[in-house]
Protein backbone atom coordinates (compact mmCIF):
# COMPACT_ATOMS: atom_id res chain seq x y z
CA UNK A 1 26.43 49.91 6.18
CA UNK A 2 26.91 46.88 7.32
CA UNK A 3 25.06 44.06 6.43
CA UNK A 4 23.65 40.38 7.34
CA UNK A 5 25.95 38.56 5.21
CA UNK A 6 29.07 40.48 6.66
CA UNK A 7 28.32 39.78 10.10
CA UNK A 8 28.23 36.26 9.07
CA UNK A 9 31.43 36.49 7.32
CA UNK A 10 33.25 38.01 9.90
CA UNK A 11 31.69 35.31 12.24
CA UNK A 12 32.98 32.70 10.40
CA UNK A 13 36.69 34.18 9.81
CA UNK A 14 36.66 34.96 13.76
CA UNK A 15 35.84 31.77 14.26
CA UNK A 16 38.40 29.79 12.24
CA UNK A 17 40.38 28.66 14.76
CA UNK A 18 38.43 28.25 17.74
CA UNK A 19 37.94 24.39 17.51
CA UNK A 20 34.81 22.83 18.61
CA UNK A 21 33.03 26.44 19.15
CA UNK A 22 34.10 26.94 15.46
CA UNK A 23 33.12 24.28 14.15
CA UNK A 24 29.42 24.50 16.37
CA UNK A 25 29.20 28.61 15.07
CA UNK A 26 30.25 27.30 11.37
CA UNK A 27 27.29 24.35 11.38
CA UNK A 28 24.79 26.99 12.80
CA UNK A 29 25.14 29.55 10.24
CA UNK A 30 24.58 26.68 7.33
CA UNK A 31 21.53 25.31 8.93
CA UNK A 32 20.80 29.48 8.63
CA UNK A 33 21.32 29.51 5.37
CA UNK A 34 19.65 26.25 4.07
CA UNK A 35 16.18 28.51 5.84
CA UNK A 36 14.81 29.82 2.59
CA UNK A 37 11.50 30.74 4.23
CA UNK A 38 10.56 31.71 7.48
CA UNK A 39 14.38 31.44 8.25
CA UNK A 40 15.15 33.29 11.50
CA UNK A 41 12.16 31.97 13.17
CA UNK A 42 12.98 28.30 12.35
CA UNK A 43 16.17 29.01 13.92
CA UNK A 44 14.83 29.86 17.00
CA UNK A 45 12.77 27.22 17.08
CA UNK A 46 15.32 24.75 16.76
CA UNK A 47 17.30 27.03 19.83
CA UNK A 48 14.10 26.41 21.70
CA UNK A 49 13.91 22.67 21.26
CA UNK A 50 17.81 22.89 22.77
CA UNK A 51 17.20 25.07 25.43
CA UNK A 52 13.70 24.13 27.21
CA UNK A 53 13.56 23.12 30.27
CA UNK A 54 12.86 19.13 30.53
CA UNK A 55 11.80 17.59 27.29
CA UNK A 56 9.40 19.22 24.87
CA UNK A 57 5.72 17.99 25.19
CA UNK A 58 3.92 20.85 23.23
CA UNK A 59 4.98 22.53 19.94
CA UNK A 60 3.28 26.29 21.51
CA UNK A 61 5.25 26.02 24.79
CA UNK A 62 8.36 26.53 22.99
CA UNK A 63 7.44 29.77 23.04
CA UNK A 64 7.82 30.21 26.34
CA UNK A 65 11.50 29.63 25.90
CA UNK A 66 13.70 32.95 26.45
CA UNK A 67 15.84 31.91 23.59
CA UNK A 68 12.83 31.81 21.06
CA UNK A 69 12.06 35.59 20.88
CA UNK A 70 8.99 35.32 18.61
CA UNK A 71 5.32 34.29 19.23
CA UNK A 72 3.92 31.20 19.03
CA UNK A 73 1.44 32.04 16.35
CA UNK A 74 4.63 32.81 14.28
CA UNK A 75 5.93 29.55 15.55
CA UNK A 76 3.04 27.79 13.92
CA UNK A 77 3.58 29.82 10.54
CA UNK A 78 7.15 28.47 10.31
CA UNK A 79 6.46 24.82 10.89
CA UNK A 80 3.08 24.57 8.32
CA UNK A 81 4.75 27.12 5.64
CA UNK A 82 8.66 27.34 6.18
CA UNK A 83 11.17 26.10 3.54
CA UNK A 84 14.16 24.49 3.99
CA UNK A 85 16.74 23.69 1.57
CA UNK A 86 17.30 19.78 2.26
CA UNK A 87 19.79 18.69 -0.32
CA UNK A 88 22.18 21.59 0.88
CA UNK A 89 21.09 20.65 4.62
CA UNK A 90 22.03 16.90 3.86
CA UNK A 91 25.18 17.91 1.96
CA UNK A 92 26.17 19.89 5.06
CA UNK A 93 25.47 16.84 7.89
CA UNK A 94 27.24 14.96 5.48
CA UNK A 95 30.74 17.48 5.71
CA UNK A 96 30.35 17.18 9.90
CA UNK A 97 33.26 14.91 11.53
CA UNK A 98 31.70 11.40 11.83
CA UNK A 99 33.17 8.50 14.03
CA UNK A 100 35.31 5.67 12.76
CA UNK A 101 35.26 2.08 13.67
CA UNK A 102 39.05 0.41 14.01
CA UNK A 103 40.76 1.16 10.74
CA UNK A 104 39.19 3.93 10.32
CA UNK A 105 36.29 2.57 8.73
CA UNK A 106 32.40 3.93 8.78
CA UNK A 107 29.77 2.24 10.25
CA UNK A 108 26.06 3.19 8.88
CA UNK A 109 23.20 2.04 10.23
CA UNK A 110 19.70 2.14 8.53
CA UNK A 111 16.36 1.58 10.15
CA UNK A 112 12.86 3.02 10.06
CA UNK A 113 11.57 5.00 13.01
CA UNK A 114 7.18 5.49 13.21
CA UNK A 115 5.82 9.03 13.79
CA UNK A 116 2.34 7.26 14.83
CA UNK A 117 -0.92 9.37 14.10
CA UNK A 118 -3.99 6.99 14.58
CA UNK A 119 -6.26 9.63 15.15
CA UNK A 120 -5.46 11.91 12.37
CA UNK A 121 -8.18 11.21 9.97
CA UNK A 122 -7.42 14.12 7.82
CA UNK A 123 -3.92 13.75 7.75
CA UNK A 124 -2.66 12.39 4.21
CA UNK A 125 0.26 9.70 3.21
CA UNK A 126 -0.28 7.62 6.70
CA UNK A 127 0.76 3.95 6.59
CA UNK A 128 -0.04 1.19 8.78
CA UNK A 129 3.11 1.20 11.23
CA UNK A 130 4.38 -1.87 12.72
CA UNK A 131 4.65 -1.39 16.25
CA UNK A 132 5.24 -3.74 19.18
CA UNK A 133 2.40 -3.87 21.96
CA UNK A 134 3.64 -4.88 25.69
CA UNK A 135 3.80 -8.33 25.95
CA UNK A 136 4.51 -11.15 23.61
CA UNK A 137 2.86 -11.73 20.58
CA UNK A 138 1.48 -8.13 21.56
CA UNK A 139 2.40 -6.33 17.49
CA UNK A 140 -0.24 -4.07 16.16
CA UNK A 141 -0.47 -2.23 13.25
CA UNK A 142 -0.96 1.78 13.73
CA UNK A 143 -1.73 4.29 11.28
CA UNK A 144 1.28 6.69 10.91
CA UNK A 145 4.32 8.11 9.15
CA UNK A 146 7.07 5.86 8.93
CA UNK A 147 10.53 7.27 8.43
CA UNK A 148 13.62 5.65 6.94
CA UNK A 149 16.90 7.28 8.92
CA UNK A 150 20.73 6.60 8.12
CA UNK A 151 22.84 7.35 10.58
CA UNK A 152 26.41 7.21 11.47
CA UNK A 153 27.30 4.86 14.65
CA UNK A 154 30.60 5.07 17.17
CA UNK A 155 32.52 2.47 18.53
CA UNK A 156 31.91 1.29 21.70
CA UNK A 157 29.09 1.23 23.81
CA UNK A 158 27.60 4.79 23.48
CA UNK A 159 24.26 6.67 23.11
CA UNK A 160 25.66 8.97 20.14
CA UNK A 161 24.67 8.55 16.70
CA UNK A 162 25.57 10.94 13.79
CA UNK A 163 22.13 11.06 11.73
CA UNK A 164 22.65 11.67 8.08
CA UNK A 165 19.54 11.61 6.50
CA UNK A 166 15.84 10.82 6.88
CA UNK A 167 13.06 10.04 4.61
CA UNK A 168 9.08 10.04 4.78
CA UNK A 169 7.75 6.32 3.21
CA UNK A 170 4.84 7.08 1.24
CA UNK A 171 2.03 4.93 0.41
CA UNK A 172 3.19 3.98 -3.10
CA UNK A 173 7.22 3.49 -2.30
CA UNK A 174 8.72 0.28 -2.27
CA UNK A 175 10.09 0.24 1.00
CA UNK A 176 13.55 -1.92 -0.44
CA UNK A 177 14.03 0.89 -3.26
CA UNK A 178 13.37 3.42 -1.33
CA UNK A 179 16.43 2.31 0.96
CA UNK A 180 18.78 1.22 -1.36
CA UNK A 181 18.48 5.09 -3.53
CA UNK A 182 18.34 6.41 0.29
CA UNK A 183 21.82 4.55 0.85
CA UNK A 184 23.55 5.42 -2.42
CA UNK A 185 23.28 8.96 -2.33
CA UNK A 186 24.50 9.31 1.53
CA UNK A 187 27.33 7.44 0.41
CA UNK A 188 27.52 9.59 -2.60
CA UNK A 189 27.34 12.81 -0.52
CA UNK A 190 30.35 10.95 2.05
CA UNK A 191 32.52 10.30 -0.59
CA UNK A 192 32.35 13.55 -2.15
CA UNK A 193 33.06 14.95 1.23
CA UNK A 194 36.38 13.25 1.46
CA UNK A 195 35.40 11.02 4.55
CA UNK A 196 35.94 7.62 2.30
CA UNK A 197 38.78 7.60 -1.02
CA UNK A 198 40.18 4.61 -3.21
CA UNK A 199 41.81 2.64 -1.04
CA UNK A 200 39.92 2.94 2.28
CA UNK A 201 37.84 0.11 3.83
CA UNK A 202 34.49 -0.13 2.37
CA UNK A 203 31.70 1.05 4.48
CA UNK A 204 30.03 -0.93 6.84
CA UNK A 205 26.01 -0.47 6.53
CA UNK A 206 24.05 -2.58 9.15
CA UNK A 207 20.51 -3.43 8.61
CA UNK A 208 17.78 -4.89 11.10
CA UNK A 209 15.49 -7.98 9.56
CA UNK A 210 12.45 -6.34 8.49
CA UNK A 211 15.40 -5.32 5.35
CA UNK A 212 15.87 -7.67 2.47
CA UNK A 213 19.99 -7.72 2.61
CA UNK A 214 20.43 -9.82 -0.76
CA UNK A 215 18.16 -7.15 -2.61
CA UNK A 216 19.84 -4.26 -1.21
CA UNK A 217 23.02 -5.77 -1.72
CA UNK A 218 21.93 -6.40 -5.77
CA UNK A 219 20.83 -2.78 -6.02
CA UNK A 220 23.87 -1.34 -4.38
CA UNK A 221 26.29 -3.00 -6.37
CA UNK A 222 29.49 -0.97 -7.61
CA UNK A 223 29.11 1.26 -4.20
CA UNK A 224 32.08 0.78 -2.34
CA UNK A 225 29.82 -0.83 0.68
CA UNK A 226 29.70 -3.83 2.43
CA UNK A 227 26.15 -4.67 3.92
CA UNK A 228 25.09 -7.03 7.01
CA UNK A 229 21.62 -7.74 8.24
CA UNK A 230 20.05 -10.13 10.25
CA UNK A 231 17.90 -12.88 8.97
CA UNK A 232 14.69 -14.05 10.41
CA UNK A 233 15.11 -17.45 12.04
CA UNK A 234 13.14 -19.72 9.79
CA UNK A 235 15.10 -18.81 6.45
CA UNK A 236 16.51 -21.22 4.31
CA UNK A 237 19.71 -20.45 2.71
CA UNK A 238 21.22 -22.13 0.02
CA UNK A 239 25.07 -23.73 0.10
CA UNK A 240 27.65 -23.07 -3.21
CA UNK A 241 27.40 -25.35 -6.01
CA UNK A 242 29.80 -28.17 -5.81
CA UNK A 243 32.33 -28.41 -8.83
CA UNK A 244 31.14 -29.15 -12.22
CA UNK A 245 32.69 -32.47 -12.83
CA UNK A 246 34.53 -33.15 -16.43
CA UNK A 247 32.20 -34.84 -18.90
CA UNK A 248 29.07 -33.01 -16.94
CA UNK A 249 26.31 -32.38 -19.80
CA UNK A 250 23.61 -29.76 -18.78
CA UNK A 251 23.04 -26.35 -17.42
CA UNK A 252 25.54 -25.70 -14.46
CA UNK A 253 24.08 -26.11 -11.27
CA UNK A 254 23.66 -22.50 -9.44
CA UNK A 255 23.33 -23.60 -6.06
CA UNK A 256 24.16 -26.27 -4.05
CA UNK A 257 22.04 -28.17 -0.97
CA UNK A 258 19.91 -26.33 1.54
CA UNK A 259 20.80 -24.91 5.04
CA UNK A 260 17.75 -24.70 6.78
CA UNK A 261 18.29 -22.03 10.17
CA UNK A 262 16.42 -23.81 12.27
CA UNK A 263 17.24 -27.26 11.33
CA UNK A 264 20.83 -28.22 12.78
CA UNK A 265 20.61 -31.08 10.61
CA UNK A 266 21.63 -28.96 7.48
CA UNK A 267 24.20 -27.17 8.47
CA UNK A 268 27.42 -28.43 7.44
CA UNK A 269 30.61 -27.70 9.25
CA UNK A 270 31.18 -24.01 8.97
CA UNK A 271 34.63 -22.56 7.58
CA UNK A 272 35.26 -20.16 10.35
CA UNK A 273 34.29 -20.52 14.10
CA UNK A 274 35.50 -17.94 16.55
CA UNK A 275 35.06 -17.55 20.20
CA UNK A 276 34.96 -14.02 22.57
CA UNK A 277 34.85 -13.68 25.96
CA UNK A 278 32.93 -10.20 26.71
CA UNK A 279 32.02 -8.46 29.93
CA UNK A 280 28.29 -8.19 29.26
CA UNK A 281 27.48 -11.16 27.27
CA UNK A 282 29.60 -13.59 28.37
CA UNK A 283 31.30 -15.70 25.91
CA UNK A 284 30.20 -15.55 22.50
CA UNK A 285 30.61 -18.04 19.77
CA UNK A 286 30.82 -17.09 15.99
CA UNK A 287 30.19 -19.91 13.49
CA UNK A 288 30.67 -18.39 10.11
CA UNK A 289 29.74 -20.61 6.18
CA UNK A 290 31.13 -18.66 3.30
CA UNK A 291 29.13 -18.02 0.36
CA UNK A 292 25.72 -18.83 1.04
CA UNK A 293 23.02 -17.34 -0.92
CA UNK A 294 19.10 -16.97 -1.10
CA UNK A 295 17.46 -19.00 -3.63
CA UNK A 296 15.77 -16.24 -5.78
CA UNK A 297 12.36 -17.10 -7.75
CA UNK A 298 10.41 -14.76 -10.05
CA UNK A 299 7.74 -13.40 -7.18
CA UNK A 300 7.17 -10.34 -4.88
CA UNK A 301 10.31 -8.15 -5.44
CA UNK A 302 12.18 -9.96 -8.33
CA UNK A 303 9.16 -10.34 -10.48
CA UNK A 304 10.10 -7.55 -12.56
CA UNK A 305 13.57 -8.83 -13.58
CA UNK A 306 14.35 -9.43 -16.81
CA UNK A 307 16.90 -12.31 -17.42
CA UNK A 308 18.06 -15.06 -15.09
CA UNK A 309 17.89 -14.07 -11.57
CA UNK A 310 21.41 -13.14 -9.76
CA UNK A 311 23.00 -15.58 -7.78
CA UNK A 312 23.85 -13.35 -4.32
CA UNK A 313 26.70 -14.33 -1.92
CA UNK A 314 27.78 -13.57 0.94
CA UNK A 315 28.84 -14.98 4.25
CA UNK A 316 26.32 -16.50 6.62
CA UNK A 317 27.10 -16.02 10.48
CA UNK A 318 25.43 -17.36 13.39
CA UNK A 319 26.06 -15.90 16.74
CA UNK A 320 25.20 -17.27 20.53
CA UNK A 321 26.26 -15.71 23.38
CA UNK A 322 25.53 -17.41 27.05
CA UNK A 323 23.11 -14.78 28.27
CA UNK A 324 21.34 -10.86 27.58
CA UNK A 325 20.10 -8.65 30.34
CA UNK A 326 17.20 -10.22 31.46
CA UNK A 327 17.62 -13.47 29.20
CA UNK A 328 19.83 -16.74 30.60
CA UNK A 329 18.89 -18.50 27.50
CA UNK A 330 19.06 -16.17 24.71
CA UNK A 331 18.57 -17.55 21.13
CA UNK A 332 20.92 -17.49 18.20
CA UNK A 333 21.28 -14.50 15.93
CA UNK A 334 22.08 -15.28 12.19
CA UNK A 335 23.60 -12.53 10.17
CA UNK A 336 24.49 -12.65 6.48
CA UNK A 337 27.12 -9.89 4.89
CA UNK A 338 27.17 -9.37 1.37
CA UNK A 339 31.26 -10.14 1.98
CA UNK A 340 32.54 -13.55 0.85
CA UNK A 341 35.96 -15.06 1.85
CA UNK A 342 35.83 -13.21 5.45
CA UNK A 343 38.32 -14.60 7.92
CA UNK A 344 38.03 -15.02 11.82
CA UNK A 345 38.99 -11.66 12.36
CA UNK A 346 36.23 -10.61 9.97
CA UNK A 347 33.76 -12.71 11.32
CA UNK A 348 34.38 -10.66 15.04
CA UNK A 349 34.38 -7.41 13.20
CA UNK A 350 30.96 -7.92 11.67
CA UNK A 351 28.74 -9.28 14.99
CA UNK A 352 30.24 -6.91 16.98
CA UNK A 353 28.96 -4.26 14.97
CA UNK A 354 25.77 -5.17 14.28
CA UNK A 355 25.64 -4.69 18.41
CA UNK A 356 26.63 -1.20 17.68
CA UNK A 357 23.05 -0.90 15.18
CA UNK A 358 20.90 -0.81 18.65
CA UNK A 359 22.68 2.67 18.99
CA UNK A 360 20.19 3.88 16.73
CA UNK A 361 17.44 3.25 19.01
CA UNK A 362 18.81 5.35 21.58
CA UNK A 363 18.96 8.18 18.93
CA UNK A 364 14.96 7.31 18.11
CA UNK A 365 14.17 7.48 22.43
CA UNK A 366 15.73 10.91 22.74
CA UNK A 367 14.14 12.34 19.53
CA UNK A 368 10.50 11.40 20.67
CA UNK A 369 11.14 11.48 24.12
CA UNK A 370 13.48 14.59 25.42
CA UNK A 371 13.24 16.80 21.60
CA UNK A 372 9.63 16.34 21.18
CA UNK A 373 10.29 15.04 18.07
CA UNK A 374 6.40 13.02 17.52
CA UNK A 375 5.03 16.05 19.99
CA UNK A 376 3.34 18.31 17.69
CA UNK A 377 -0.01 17.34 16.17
CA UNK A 378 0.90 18.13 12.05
CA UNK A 379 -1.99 17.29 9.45
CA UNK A 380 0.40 18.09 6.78
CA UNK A 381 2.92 15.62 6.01
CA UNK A 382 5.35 18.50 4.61
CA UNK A 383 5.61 20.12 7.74
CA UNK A 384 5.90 16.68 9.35
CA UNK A 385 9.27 16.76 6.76
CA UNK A 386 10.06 20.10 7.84
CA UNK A 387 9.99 19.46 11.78
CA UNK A 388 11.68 16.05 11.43
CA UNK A 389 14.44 17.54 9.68
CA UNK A 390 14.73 20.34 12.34
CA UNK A 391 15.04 17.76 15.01
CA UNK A 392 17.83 15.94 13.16
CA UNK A 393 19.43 19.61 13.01
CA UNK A 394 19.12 20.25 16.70
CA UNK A 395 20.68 16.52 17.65
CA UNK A 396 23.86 17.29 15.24
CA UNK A 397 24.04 21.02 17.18
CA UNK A 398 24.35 18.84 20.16
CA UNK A 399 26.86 16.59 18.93
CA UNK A 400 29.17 19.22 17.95
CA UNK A 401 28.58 21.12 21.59
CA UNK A 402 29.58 17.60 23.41
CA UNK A 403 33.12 18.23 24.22
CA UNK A 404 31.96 21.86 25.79
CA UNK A 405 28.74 21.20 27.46
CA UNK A 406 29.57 20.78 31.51
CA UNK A 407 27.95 17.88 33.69
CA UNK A 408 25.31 19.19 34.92
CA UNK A 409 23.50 15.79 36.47
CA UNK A 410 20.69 15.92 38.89
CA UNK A 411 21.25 15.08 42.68
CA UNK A 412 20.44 11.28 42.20
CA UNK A 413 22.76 10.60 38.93
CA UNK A 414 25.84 9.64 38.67
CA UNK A 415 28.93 11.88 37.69
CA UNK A 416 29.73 11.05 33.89
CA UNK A 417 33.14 10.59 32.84
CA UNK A 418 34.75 13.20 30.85
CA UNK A 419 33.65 12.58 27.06
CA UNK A 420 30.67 10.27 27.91
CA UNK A 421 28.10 12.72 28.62
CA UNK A 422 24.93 11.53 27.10
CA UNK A 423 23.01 13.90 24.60
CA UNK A 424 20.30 14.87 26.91
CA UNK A 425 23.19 16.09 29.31
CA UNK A 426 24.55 17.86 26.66
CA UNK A 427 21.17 19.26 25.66
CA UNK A 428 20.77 20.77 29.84
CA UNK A 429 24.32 22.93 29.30
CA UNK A 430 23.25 24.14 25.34
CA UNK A 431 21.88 27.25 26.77
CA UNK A 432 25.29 28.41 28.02
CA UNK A 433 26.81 26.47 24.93
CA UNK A 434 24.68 28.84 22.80
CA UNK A 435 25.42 32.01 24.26
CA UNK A 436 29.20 31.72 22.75
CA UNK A 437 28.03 30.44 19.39
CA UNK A 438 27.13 32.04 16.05
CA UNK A 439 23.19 33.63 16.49
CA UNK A 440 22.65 34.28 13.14
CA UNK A 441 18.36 34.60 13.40
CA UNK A 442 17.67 38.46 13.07
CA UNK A 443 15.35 40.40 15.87
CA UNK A 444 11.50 39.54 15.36
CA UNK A 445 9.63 42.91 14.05
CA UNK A 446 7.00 44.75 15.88
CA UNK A 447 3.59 43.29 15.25
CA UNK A 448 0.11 41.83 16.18
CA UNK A 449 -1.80 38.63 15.69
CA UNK A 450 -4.39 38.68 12.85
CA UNK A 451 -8.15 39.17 13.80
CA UNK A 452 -8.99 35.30 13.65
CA UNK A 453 -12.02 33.38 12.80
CA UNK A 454 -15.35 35.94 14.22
CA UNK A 455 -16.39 34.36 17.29
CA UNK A 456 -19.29 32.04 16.51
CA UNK A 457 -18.37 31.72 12.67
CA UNK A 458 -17.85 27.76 11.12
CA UNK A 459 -15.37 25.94 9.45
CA UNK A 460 -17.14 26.42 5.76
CA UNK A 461 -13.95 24.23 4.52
CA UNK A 462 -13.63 20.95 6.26
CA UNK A 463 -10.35 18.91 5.78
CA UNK A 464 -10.85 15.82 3.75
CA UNK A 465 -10.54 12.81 5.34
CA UNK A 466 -7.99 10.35 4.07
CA UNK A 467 -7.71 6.33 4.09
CA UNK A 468 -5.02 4.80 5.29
CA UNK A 469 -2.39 2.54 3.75
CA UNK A 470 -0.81 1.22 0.36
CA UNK A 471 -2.60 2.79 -2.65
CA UNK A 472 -1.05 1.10 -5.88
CA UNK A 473 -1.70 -3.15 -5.49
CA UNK A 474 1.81 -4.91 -6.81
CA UNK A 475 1.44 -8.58 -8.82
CA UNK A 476 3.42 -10.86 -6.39
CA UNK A 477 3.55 -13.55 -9.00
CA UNK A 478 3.65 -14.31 -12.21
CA UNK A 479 -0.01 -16.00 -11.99
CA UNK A 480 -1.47 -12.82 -11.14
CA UNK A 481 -0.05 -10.78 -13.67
CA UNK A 482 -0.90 -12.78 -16.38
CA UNK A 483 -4.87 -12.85 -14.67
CA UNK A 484 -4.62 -9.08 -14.67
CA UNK A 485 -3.52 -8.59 -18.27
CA UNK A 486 -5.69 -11.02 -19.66
């Protein structure tokens, strides 16, 4: 008799040496086996987000797709009681080939994505998302589901991303912890992986500036990692302390004068300037100061520290180019990387890659927008977990079909160069893609829906409703705490 587990095997061994079909066939039979619950049907629901025609705008009418074989009230059951195994799902993203930066170095790039719910009044663990309104000065604050993602970006100007990993912030998570344990165990899982050994270039990880860099940075220390993150434009930084001269009584001096962003006046002459002359932003000028550092007081984040407070270094860069799309006078950008001592060729490296961070919101656009990702209407946060991670699934299917999937653009587009296909051209081709590769979800059983709520019956158990935002209040100073403890 031959069983499930031998088909797979002899799948996989058939498979071995068929390249990017192998390595598509291998992927899909782990995501099959990290299903613990409700396992074939999630499978063909993530075949269903791949193969629907145009992008998905209800969680039922995947149904309707010939590649999801099941019903749609079994649909339902997987999504609100399904289990998946995440830590072997994350450890087997984290085997996939990712892309290198020159040198073969990886690029990460962390930001938070909003899964917005502002009229789910029963739905539990919903924050107060930041999002931006149309129009200046147009930011409101909507009740939803914020996640934290980590992904893996390319070189070049691309729409591809390599998502690693992807967690739910809950109401009593501090958002800069939350990160920086987020961070270390995806590099962890990289480095036990093989893509990084002693001796390689540390690993880029590029931040936005809602992230407090010198934090992270503290909290991430001994990771082989360098981090960069933009700065908000009213900062003040602080300069190295000057020399201690002989004969000097007294505590050393930690820092040294102030170098106010917006004030030109501060800044003194920088150690490293660089200039670039690119096709799409014109020329672009790179003033670099080395070890600059935040002055850190005992409030907000560091008020639980014990001892003196770290002194954090790194190299401060501001970048101008002479125009954006749709901007002739575009302002600044300052960046500051936990690296000290970087040179001019450094200094390029690290701007040009923080371009490569806006990547990530292409990734974010074709997860809401063509997989349906914020589609479905989930009270449950768990299942809001379980779908999110079956979306992240589905895009890494897609990366691994990109070298087979044909062009198949629309009268009005453009032909695509080989290799450049975007994912949602990929995503049009998956159903022939899929045909070759490993099915391991079984055939649905006979059966028939349940009987239902009797016709004219209530709802004798209402769903609670739930408040939204932070639930545990945090002393920010040192005042407050000693007011609360009397």
């Amino acid at each position: 008799m031959i069983t499930t587990k031998a088909v797979m095997d002899s799948l996989q061994d058939c498979a071995a040496s068929a390249g990017p079909l192998a390595a598509l066939s291998r992927f899909r039979l782990d995501f099959h086996a990290c299903l613990t619950a409700r396992g074939d049907e999630l499978c063909e629901l993530a075949d269903g987000v791949l193969c629907a025609d145009g992008p998905v705008r209800t969680l039922a009418g995947l149904s309707l797709a010939p590649e999801h074989r099941r019903g749609h009230g079994a649909l339902y059951d997987a999504v609100n009681h399904g289990r998946i195994d995440v830590a072997r799902l994350r450890r087997s993203l984290a085997g996939l080939p990712l892309p290198r930066a020159a040198g073969g170095r990886l690029m990460l790039a962390a930001d938070v994505s909003n899964w917005l719910r502002p009229g789910a009044a029963t739905s539990p663990e919903r924050l107060f998302c930041h999002v931006y309104g149309r129009g200046k000065g147009q930011a409101q604050m909507i009740p939803g589901w914020p996640y934290s993602v980590i992904a893996a970006l390319e070189p070049g100007r691309t729409s591809w991303t390599a998502v690693l990993d992807a967690v739910r912030l809950g109401p009593d998570d501090d958002e800069t912890e939350v990160t920086a344990a987020q961070v270390r165990e995806v590099v962890t899982r990289l480095i036990a992986a093989g893509h990084w050994r002693a001796g390689d270039p540390a690993i880029l990880i590029v931040f936005d500036a809602g992230y407090d860099v010198s934090r992270l940075a503290c909290l991430l220390a001994g990771l082989p990692v360098e981090l960069l993150g933009r700065l908000r434009s009213d900062r003040v930084m602080q300069l190295p302390a000057p020399p201690r001269q002989p004969g000097t009584r007294g505590r050393p001096r930690k820092h040294g004068g102030e170098l106010a962003l917006a004030d030109p006046a501060t800044w003194p002459a920088p150690q490293v300037t660089t200039t670039t002359v690119t096709s799409r932003y014109g020329t672009a000028v790179a003033a670099a100061w080395d070890r600059v550092h935040p002055r850190l007081t005992h409030r907000a984040a560091w008020l639980n520290h014990d001892g003196d407070l770290p002194v954090i270094e790194g190299t401060l860069i501001r970048l101008r180019v002479d125009h954006l799309p749709g901007d002739r006078d575009p302002k600044p950008v300052w960046l500051w990387c936990s690296r000290t001592g970087a040179l001019s060729e450094d200094v390029d490296r690290l701007w040009q890659a923080f371009l490569r961070r806006f990547d990530l919101e292409h990734t974010f656009r074709l997860f809401k927008q063509v997989l349906g990702w914020t589609a479905p209407k989930i009270r449950d946060p768990a299942a809001a977990d379980r779908w999110t991670w079956l979306i992240i699934t589905c895009h890494a299917q897609l990366r691994l079909a990109r070298s087979l999937a044909a062009d198949l653009r629309r009268p009005w587009e453009r032909p695509a160069l080989p290799g450049r296909l975007t994912p949602a051209r990929v995503r049009r081709g998956f159903r022939n893609i899929r045909a070759k590769a490993a099915q391991p979800a079984g055939a649905p059983k006979p059966g028939k829906p349940g009987p239902g709520r009797p016709p004219g019956s209530k709802n004798r158990h209402p769903a609670p409703r739930c408040d939204v935002g932070k639930t545990t209040k945090r002393e920010r100073t040192l005042k407050a705490r000693r007011e609360r403890t009397g």
